[in-house]
N, C-alpha and C. Protein backbone atom coordinates (compact mmCIF):
# COMPACT_ATOMS: atom_id res chain seq x y z
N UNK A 1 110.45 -61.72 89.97
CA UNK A 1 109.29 -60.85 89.86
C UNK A 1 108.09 -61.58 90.47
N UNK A 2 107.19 -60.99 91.39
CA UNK A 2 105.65 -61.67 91.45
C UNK A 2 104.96 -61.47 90.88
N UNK A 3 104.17 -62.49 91.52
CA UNK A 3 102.85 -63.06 90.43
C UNK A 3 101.86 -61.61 90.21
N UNK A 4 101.81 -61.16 91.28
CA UNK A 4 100.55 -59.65 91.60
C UNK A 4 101.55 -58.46 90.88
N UNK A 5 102.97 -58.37 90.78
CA UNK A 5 103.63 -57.49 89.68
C UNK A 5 103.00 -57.98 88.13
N UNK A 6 104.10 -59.49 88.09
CA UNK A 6 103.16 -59.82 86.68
C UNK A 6 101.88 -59.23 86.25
N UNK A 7 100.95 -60.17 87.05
CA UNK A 7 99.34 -59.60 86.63
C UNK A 7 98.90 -58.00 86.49
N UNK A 8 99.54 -57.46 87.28
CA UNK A 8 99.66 -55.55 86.85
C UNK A 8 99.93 -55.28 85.85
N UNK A 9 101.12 -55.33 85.52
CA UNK A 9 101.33 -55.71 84.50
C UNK A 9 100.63 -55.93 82.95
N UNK A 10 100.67 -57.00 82.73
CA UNK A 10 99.34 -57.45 82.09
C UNK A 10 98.25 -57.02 81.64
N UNK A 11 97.47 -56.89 83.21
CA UNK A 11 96.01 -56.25 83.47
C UNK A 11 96.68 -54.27 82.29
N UNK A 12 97.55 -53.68 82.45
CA UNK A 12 97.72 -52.34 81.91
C UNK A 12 98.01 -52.58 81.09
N UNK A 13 98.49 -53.38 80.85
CA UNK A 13 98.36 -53.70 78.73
C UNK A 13 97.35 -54.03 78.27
N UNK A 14 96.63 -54.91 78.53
CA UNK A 14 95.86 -55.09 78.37
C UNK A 14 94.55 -53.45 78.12
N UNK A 15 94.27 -53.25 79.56
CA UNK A 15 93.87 -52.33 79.37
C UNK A 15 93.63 -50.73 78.78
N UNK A 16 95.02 -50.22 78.86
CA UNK A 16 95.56 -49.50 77.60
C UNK A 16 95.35 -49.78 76.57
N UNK A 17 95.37 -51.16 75.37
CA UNK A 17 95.06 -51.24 74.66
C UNK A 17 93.89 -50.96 74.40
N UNK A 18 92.62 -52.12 75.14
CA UNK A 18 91.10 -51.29 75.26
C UNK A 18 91.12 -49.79 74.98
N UNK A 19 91.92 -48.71 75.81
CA UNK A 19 91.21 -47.52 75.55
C UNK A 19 92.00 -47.00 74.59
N UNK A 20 93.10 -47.79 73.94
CA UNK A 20 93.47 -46.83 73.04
C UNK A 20 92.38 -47.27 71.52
N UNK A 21 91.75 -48.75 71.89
CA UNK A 21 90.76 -48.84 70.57
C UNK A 21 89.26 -48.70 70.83
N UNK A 22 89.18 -47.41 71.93
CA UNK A 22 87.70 -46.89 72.31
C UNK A 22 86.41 -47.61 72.00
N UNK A 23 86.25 -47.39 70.53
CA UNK A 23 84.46 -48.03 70.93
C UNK A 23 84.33 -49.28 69.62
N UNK A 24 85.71 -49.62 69.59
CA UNK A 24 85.68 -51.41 68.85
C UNK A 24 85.35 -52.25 69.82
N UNK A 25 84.63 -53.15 69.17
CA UNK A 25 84.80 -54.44 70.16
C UNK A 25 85.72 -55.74 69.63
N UNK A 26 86.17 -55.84 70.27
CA UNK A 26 87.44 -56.82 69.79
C UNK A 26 87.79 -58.42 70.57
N UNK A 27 88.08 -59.20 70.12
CA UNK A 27 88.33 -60.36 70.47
C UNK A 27 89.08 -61.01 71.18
N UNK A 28 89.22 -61.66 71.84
CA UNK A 28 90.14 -62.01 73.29
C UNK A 28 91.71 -62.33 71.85
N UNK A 29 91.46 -63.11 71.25
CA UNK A 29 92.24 -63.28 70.03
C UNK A 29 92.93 -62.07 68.65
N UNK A 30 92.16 -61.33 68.97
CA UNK A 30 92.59 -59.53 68.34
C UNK A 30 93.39 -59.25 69.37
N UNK A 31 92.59 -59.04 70.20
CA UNK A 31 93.57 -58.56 71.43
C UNK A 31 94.52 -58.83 71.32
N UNK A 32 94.89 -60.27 71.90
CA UNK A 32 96.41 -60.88 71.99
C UNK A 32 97.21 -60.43 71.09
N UNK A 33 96.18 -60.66 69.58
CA UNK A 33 97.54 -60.38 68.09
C UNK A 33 98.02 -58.77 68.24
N UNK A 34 96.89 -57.81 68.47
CA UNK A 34 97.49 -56.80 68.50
C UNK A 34 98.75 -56.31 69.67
N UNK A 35 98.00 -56.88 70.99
CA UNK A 35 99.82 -57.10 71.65
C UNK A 35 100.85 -57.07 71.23
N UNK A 36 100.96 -58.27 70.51
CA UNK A 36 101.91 -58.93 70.16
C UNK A 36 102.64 -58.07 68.80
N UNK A 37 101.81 -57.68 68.35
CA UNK A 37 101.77 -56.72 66.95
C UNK A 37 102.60 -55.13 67.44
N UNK A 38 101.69 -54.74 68.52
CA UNK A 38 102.59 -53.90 69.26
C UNK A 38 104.06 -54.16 70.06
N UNK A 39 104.49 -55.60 69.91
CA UNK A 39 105.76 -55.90 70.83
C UNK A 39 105.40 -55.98 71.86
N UNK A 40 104.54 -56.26 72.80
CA UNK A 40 104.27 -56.52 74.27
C UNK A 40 103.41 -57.99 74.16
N UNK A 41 104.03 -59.14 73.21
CA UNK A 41 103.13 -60.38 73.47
C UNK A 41 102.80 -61.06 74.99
N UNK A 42 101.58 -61.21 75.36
CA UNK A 42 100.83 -61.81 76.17
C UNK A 42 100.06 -63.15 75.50
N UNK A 43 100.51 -64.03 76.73
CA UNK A 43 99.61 -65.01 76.23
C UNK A 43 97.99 -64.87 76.23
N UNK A 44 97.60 -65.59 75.18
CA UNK A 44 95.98 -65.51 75.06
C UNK A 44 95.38 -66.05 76.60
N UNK A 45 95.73 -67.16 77.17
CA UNK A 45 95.00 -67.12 78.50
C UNK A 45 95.38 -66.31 79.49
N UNK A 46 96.47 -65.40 79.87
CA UNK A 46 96.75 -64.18 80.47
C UNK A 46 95.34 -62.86 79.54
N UNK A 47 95.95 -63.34 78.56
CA UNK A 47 95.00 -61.85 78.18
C UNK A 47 93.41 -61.73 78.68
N UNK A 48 92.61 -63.22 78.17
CA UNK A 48 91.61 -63.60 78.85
C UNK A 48 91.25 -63.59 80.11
N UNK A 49 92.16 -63.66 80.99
CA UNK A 49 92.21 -63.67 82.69
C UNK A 49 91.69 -62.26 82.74
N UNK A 50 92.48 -61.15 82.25
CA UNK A 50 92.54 -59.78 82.50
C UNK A 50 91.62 -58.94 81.82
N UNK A 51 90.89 -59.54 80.93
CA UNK A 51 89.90 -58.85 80.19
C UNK A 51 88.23 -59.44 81.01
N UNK A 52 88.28 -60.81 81.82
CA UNK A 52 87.22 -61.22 83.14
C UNK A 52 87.47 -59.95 84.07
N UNK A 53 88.63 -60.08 84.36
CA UNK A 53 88.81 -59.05 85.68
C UNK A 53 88.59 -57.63 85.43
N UNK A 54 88.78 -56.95 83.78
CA UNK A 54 88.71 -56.24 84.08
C UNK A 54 86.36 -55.61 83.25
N UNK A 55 86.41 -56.63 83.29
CA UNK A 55 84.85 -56.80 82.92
C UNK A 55 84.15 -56.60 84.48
N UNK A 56 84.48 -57.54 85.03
CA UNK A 56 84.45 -57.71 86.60
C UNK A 56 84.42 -55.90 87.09
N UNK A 57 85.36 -55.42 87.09
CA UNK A 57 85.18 -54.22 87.44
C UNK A 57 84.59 -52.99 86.46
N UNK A 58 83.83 -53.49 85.71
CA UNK A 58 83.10 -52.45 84.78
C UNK A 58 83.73 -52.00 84.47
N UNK A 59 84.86 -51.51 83.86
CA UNK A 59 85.86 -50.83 82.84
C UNK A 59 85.63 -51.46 81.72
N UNK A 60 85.27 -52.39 81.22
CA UNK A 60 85.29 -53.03 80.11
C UNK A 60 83.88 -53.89 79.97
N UNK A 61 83.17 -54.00 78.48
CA UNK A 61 81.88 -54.64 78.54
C UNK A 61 81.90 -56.03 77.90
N UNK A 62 81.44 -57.11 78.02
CA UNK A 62 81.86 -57.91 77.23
C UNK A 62 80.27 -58.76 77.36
N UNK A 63 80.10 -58.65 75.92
CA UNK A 63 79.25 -59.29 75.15
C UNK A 63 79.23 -60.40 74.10
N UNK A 64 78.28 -61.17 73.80
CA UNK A 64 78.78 -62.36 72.72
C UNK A 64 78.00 -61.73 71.51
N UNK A 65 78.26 -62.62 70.41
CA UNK A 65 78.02 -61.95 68.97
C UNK A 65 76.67 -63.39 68.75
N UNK A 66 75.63 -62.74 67.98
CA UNK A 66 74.45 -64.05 67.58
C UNK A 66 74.91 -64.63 67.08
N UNK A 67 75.78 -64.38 66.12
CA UNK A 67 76.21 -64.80 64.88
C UNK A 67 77.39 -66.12 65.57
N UNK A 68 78.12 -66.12 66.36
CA UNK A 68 79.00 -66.82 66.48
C UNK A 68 79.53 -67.12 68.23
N UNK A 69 80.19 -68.01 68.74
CA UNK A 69 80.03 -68.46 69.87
C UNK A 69 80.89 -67.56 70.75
N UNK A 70 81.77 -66.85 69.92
CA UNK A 70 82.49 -65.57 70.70
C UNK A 70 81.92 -64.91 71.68
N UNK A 71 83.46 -63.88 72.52
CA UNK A 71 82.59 -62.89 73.17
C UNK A 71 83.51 -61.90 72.13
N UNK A 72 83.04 -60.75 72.72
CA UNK A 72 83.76 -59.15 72.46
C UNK A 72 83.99 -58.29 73.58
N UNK A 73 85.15 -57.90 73.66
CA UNK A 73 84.99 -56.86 74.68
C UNK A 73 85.50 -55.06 74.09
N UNK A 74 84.61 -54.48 74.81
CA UNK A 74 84.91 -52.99 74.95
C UNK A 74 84.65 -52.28 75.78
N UNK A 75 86.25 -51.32 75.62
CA UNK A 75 86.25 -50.28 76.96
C UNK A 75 84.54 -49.18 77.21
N UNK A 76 84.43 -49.44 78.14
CA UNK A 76 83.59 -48.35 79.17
C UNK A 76 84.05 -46.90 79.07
N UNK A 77 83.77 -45.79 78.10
CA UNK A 77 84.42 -44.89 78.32
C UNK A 77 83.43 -43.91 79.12
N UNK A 78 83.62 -43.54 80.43
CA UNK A 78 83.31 -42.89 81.27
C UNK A 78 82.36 -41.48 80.83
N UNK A 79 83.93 -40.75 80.19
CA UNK A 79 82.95 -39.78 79.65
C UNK A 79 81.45 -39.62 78.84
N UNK A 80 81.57 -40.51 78.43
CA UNK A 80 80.31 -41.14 77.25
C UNK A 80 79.45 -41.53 78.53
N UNK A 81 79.58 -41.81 79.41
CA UNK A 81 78.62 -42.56 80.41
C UNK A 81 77.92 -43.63 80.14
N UNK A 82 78.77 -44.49 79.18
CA UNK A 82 78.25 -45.82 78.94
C UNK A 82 77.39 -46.90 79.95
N UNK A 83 77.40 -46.38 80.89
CA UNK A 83 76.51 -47.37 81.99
C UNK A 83 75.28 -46.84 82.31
N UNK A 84 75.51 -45.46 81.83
CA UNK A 84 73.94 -44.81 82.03
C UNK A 84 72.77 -45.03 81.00
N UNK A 85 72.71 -45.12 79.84
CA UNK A 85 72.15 -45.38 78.30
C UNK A 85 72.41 -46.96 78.30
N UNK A 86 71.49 -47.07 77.06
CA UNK A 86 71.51 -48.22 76.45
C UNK A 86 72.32 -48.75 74.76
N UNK A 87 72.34 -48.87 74.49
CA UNK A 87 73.44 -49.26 73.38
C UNK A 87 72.67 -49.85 71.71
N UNK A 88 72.99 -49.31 70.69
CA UNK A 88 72.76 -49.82 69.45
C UNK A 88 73.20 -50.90 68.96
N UNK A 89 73.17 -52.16 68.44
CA UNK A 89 74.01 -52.76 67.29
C UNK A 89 73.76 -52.87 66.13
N UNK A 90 74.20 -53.07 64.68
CA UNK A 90 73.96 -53.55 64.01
C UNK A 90 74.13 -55.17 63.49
N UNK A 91 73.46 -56.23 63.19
CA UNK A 91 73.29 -57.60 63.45
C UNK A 91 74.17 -57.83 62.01
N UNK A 92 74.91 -56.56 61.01
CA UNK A 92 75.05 -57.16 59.84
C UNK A 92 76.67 -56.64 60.01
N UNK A 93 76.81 -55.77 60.08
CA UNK A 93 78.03 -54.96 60.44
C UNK A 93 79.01 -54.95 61.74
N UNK A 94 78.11 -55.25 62.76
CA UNK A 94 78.61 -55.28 63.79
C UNK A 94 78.93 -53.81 64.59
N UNK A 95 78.49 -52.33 64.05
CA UNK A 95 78.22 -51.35 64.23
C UNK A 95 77.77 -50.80 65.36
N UNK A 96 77.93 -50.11 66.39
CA UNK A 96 77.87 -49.66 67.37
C UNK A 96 77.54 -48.84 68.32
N UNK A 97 76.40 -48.12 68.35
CA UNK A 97 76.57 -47.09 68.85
C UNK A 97 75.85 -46.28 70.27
N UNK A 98 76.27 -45.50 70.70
CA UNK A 98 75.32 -45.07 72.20
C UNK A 98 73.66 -44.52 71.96
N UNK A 99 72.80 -45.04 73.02
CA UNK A 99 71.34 -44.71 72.59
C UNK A 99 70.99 -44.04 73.75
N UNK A 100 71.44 -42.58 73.88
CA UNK A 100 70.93 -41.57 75.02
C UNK A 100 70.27 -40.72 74.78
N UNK A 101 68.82 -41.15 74.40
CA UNK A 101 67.75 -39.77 74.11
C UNK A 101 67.04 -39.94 75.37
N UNK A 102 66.34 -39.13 75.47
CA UNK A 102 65.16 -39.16 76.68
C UNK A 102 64.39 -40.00 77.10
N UNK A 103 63.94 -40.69 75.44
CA UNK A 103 62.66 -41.67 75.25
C UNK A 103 63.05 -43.41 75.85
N UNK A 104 64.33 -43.29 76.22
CA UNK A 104 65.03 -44.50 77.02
C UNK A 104 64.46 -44.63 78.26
N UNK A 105 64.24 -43.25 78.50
CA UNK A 105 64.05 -43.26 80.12
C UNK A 105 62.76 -43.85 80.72
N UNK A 106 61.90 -43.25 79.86
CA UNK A 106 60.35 -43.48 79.78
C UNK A 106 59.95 -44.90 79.24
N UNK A 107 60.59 -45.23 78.46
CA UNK A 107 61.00 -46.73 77.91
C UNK A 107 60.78 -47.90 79.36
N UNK A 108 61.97 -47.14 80.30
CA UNK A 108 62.41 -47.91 81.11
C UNK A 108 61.82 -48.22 82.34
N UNK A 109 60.77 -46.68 82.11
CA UNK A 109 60.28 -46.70 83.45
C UNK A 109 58.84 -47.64 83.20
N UNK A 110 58.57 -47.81 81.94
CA UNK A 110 57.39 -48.41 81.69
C UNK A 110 58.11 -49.74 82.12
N UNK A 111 58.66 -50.62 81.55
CA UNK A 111 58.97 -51.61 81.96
C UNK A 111 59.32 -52.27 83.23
N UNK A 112 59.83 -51.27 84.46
CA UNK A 112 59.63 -51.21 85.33
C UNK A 112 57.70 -51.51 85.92
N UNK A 113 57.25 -50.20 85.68
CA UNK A 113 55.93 -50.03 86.12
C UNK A 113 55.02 -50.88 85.36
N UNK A 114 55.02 -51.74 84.38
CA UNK A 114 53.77 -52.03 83.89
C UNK A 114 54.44 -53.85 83.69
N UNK A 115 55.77 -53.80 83.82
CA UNK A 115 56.08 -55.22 83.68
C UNK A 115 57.19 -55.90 84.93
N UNK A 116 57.18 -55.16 86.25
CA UNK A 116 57.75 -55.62 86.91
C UNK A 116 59.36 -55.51 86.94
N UNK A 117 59.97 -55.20 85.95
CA UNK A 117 61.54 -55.53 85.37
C UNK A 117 61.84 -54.10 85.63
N UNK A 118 63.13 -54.30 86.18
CA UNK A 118 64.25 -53.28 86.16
C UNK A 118 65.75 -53.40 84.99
N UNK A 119 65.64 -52.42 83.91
CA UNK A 119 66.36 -52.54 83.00
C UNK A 119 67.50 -51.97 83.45
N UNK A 120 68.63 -52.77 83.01
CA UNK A 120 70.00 -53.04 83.18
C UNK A 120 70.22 -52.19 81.82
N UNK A 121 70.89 -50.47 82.15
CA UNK A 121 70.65 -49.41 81.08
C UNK A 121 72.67 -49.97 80.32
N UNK A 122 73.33 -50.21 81.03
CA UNK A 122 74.56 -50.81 80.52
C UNK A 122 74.89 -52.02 79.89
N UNK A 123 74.02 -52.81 80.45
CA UNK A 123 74.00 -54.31 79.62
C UNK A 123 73.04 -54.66 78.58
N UNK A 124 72.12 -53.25 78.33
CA UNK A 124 71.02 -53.69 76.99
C UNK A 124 71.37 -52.74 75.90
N UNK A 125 71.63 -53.55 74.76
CA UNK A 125 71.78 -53.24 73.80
C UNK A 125 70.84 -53.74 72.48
N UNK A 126 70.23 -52.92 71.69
CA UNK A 126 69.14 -53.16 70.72
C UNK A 126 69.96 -53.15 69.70
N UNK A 127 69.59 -54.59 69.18
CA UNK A 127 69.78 -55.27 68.04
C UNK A 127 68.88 -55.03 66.61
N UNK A 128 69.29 -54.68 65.66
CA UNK A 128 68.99 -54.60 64.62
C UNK A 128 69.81 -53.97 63.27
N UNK A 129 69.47 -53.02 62.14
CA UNK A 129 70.52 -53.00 60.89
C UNK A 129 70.59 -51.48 61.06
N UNK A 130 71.85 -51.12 60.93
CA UNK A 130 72.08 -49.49 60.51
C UNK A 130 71.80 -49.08 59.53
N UNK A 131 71.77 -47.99 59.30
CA UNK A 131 71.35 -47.26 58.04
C UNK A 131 71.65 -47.71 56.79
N UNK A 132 73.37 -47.99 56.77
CA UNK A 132 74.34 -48.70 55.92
C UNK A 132 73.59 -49.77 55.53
N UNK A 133 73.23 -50.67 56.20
CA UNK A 133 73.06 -52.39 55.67
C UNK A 133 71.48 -52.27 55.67
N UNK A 134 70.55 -51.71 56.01
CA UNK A 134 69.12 -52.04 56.05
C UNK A 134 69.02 -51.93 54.57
């Protein structure tokens, strides 16, 4: 078998998994166990390879946690237009969610116009407590 079969491979397990656990973010180390949990074990540095690459191609987001030296990754689901909006967290829960009102826009354009910066609407996510934990 080759190496570019292998890594196909892989890379669709990998990735399948992502969308079959939509808007978790999960651990290069979840990941693997759940593989493996499902009967398709991958090694943790295969899995890691394929969760760069597939970050690399925006299908997948991967962020670190304050709390700890980790990353997380989660699938990009298209329909949601996750690259267009900006993103919720909660800092206690780890809670998640999409922030597409209008007032983003205007948000953005100020920061643009009054501070020079162009906001990155896929890679910013506002930190603070959900309803639950405040």
């Amino acid at each position: 078998m080759s190496n570019s079969t292998y890594n196909t491979k892989q890379k669709k397990l990998v990735l399948d998994l992502m969308q079959s656990n939509g808007q978790k973010q999960l651990t290069c180390d979840e990941i693997t166990y759940l593989l493996l949990k499902n009967g398709t074990p991958v090694g943790k540095t295969t899995v890691y390879r394929q969760l760069e690459k597939l970050a690399d191609d925006g299908v997948i987001r991967k962020f670190s946690s304050n709390s700890s030296k980790c990353f997380y990754y989660q699938y990009v689901d298209l329909d949601m237009k996750c690259n267009e909006h900006m993103h919720l967290r909660c800092i206690k829960c780890g809670k998640y969610e999409h922030l597409s009102c209008d007032f983003m826009k205007t948000f953005s354009e100020h920061i643009s116009l009054h501070h020079g910066f162009s906001v990155s609407n896929s890679q910013t996510e506002i930190m603070g407590f959900c309803v639950n934990c405040r």
